[in-house]
Protein backbone atom coordinates (compact mmCIF):
# COMPACT_ATOMS: atom_id res chain seq x y z
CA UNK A 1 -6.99 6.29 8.90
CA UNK A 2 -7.76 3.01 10.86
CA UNK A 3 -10.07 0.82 8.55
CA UNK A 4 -9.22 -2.14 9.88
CA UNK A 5 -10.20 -1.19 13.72
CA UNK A 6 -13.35 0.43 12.09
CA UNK A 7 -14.54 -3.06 10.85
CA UNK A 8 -13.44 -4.53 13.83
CA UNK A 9 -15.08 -2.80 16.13
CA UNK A 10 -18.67 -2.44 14.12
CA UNK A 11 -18.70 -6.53 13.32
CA UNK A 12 -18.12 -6.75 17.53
CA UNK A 13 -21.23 -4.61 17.81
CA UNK A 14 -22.89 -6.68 15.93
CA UNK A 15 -21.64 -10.08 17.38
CA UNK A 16 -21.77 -9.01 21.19
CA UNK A 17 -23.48 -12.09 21.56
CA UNK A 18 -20.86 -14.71 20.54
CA UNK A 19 -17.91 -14.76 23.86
CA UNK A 20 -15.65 -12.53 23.57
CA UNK A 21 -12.74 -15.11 22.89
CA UNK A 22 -14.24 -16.31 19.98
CA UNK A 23 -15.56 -13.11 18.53
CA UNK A 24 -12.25 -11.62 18.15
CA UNK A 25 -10.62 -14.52 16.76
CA UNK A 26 -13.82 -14.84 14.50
CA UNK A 27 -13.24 -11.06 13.08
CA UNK A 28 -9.85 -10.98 13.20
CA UNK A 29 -9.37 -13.81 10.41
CA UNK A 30 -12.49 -12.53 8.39
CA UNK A 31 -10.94 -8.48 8.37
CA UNK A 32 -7.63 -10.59 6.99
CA UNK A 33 -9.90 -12.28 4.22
CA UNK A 34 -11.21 -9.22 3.24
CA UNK A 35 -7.59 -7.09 3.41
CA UNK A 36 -5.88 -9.56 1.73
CA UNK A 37 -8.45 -10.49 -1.11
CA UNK A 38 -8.30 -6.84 -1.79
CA UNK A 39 -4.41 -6.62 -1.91
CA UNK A 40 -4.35 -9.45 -4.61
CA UNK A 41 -2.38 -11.58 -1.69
CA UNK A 42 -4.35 -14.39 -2.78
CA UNK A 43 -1.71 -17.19 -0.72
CA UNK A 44 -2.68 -15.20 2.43
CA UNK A 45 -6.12 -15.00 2.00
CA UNK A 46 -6.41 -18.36 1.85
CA UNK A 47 -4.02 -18.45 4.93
CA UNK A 48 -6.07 -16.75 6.50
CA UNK A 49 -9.54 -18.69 5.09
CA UNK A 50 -8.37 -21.54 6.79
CA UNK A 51 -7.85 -19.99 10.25
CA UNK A 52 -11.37 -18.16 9.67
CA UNK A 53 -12.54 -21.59 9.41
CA UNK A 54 -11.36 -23.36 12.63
CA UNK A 55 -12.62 -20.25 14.75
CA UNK A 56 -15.81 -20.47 13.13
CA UNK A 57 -15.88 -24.17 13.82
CA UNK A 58 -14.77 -23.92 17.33
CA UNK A 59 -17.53 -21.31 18.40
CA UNK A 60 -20.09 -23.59 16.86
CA UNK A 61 -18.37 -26.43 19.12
CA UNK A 62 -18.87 -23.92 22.31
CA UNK A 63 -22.22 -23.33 21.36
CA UNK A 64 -23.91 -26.85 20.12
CA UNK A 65 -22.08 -28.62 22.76
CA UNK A 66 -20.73 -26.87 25.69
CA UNK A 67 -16.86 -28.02 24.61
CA UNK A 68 -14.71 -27.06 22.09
CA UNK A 69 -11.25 -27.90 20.56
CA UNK A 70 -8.77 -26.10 22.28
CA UNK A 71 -7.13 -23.05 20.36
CA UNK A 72 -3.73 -24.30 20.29
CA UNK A 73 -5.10 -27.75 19.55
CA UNK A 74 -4.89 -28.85 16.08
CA UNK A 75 -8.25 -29.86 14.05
CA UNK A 76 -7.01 -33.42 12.90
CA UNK A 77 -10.40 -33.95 10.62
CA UNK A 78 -11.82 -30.88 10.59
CA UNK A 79 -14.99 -32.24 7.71
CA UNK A 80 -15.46 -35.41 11.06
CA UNK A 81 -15.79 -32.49 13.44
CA UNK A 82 -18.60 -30.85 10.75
CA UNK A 83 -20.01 -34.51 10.60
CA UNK A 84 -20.45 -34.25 14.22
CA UNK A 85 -22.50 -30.88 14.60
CA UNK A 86 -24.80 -32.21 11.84
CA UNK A 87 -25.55 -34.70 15.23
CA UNK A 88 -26.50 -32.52 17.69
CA UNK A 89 -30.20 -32.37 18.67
CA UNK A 90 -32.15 -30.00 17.32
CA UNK A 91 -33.24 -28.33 20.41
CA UNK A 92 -29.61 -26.97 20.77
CA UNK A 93 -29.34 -24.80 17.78
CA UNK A 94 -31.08 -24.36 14.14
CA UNK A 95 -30.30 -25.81 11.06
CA UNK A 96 -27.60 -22.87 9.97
CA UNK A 97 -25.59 -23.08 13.32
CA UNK A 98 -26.01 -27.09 12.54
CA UNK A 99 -25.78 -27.98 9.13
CA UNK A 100 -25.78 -25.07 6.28
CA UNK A 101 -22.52 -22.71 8.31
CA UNK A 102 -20.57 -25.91 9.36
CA UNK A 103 -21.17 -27.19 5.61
CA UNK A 104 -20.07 -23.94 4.41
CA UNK A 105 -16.81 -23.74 6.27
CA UNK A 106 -15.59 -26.80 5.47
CA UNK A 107 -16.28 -26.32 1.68
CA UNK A 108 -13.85 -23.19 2.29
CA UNK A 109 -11.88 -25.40 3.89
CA UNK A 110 -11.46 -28.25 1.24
CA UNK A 111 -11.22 -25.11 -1.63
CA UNK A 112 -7.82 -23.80 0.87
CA UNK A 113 -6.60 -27.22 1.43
CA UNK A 114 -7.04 -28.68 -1.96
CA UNK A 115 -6.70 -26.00 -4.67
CA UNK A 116 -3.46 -24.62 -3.34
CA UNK A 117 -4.60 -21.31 -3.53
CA UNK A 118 -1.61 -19.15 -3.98
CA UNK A 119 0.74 -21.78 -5.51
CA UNK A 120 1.75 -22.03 -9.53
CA UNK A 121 0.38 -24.94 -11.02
CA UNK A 122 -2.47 -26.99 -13.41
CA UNK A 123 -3.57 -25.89 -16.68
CA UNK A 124 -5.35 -22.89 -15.36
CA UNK A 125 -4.35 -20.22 -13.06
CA UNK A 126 -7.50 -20.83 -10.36
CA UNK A 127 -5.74 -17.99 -7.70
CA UNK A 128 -8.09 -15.41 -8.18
CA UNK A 129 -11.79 -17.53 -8.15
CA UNK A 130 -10.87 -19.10 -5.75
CA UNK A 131 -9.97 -15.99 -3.49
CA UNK A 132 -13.15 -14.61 -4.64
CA UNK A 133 -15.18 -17.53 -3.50
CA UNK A 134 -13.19 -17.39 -0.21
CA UNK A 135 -14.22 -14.11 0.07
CA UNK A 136 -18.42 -14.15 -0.43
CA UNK A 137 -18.74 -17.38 1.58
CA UNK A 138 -17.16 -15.50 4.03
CA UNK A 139 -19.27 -12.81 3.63
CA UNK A 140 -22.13 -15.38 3.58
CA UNK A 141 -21.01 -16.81 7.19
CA UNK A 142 -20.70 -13.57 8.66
CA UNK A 143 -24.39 -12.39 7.26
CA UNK A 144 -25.43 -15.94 8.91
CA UNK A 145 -24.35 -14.94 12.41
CA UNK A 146 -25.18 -11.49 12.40
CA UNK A 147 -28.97 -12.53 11.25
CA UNK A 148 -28.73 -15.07 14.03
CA UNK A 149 -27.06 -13.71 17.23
CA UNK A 150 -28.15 -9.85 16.14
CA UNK A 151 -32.21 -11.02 15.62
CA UNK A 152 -31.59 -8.88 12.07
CA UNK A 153 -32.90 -10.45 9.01
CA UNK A 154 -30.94 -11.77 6.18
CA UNK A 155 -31.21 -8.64 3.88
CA UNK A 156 -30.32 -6.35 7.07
CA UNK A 157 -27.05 -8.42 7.65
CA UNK A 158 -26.32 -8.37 4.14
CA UNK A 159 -26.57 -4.61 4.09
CA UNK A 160 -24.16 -4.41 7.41
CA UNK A 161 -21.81 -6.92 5.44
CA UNK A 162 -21.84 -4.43 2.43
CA UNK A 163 -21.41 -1.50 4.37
CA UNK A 164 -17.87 -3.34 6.24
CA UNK A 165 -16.85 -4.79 2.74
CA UNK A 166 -17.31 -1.02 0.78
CA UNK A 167 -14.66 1.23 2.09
CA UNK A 168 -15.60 3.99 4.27
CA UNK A 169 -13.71 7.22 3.15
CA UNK A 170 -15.36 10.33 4.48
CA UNK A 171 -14.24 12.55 1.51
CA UNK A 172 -16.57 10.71 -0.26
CA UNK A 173 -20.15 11.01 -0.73
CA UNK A 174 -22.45 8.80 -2.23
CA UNK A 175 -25.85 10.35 -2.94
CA UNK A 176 -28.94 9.30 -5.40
CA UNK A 177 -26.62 6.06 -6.62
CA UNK A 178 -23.83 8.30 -7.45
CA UNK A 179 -20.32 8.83 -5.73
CA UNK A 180 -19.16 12.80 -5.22
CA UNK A 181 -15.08 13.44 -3.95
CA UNK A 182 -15.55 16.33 -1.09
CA UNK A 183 -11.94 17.42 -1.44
CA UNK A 184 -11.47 20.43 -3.96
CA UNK A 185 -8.01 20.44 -4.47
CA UNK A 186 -7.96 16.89 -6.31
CA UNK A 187 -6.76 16.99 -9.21
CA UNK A 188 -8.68 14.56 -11.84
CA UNK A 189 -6.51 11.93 -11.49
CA UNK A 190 -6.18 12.07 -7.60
CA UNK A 191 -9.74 11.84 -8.12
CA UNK A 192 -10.13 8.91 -10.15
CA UNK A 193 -7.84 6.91 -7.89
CA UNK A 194 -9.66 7.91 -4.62
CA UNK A 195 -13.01 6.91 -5.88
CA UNK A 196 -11.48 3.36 -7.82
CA UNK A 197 -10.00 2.79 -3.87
CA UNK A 198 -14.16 3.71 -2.34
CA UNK A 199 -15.40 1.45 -4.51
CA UNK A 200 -15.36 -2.58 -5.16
CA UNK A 201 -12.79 -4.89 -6.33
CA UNK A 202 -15.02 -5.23 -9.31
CA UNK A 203 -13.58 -2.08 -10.99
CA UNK A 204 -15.60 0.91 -12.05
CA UNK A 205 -16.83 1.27 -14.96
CA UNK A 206 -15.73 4.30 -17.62
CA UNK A 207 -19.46 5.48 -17.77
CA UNK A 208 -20.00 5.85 -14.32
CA UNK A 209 -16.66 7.20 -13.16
CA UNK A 210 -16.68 10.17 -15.91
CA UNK A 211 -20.40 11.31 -14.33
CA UNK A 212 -18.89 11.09 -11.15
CA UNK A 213 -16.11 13.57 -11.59
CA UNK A 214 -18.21 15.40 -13.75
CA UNK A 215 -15.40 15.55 -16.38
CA UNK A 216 -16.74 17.25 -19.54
CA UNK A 217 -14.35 16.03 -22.11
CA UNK A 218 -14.68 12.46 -22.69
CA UNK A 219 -11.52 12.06 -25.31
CA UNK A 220 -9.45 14.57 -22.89
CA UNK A 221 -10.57 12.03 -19.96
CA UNK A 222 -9.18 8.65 -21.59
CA UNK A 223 -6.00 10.76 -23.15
CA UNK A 224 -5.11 12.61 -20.44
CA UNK A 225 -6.73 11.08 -16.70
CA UNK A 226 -6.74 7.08 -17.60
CA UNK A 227 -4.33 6.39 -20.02
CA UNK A 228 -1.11 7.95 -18.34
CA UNK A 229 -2.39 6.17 -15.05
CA UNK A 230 -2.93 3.33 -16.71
CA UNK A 231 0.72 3.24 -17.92
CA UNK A 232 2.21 4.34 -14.44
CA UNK A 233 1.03 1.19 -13.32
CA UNK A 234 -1.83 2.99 -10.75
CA UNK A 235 -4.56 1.32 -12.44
CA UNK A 236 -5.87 -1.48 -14.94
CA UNK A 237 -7.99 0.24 -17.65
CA UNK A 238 -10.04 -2.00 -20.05
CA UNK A 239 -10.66 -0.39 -23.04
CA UNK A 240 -12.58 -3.29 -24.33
CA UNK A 241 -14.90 -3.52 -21.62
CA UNK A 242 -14.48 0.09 -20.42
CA UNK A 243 -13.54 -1.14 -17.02
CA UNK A 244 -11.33 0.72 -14.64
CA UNK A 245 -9.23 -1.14 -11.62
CA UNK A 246 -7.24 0.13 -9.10
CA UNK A 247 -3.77 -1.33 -8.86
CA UNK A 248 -2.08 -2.82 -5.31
CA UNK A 249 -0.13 0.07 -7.17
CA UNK A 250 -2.80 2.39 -6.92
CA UNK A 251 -4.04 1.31 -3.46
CA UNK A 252 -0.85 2.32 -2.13
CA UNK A 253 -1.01 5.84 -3.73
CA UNK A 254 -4.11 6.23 -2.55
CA UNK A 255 -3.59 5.30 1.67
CA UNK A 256 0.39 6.49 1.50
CA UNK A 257 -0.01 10.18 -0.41
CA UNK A 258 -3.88 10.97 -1.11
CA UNK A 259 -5.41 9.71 1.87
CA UNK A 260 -2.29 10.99 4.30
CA UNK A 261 -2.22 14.72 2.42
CA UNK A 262 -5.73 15.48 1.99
CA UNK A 263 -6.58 19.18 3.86
């Protein structure tokens, strides 16, 4: 299973219009963002968030003005080379490819730079916010230039973003609002883990998952499916909130032995 090169090569679909040079570099940083984020690697997310940032930044260079910062040339003031886009005429490119993306990426940029994301420190442990804003900017930017350089409208990007962001896992269905596991020799835990790992870093929560597995018993399920993986370390289950998350634990069950076994 290739995820990665699945997102890849769908968001270069959708971005044939942006060079080739850029485009890559563009996706490549943004599939990091997203891979990262979702492996709790919240120092190379942001990493990775800045990088994301100068590509960005240099397309929109190439595109307002016909030059751009060269890749192996550093970005000495990266918020006077936004100042300077906001200067172009209008005739060269609309307000987002002007002002609202190039504002956008270098908020990202000052929340990478100036929050040390992935460092100890402060009152308040900030890692994880932080990642997450990282992450739906992102998603944000991307939606921007799909709308733009794809002629889709915002709620169609949104939907391709989605669709990239959810994990595509062909032994499972999701019909009517609900999610179905194709493979019949699961067991209910293998289950539970494959569907935590198709859906979103938000968790899933105990209500839906049980209708999804169609798990009669709903004592049996907590005693005997989420409790022992919730002390093997496979998952995070929230009893007060009734929330279940996959482990980087989990994640790695799923891609090394589920995912690699299935029939």
């Amino acid at each position: 299973m290739d995820n990665m090169s699945t997102i890849n090569d769908t968001l270069s679909t959708y971005l044939q219009d942006i060079p080739e040079k850029f485009r890559a570099r563009i996706i490549n940083e943004y599939t990091k963002i997203k891979l990262r984020y979702r492996k709790a690697d919240f120092d190379a997310s942001g990493l990775s968030c800045g990088k994301f940032c100068e590509e960005c930044l240099r397309f929109l260079q190439h595109y307002l003005t016909g030059v751009h910062t060269g890749f192996r040339d550093e970005l000495k003031n990266f918020h006077l080379e936004v100042a300077k886009l906001e200067k172009v005429d209008k005739s060269t490119g609309n307000d987002s490819l002007r002002i609202i993306i190039p504002r956008a990426l270098a908020f990202l940029y000052t929340l990478r730079n100036k929050r040390n994301i992935g460092h100890s420190g402060g009152d308040v442990e900030a890692n994880q916010i932080d990642s997450l804003t990282i992450n739906r900017v992102s998603d944000w930017i991307m939606c921007e230039l799909i709308r733009i350089f794809h002629k889709k409208s915002l709620e169609e990007a949104q939907q391709i973003i989605d669709l990239i962001s959810s994990r595509n896992i062909p032994d499972v269905w999701e019909v009517n609002g609900k999610k179905r596991v194709l493979l019949s020799n699961l067991s209910a835990k293998e289950k539970t883990l494959l569907l935590c790992y198709s859906h979103n870093e938000q968790g899933v929560f105990f209500e839906e998952l049980i209708e999804w597995i169609e798990y009669r018993n709903t004592s049996d399920f907590r005693s005997k499916v989420l409790k022992p993986l919730h002390k093997e370390g496979l998952i995070e289950f929230d009893t007060e909130l009734n929330l279940i998350l996959l482990s980087p634990k989990g994640d790695k069950e799923v891609e090394d032995r589920i995912l690699q076994n299935r029939n």
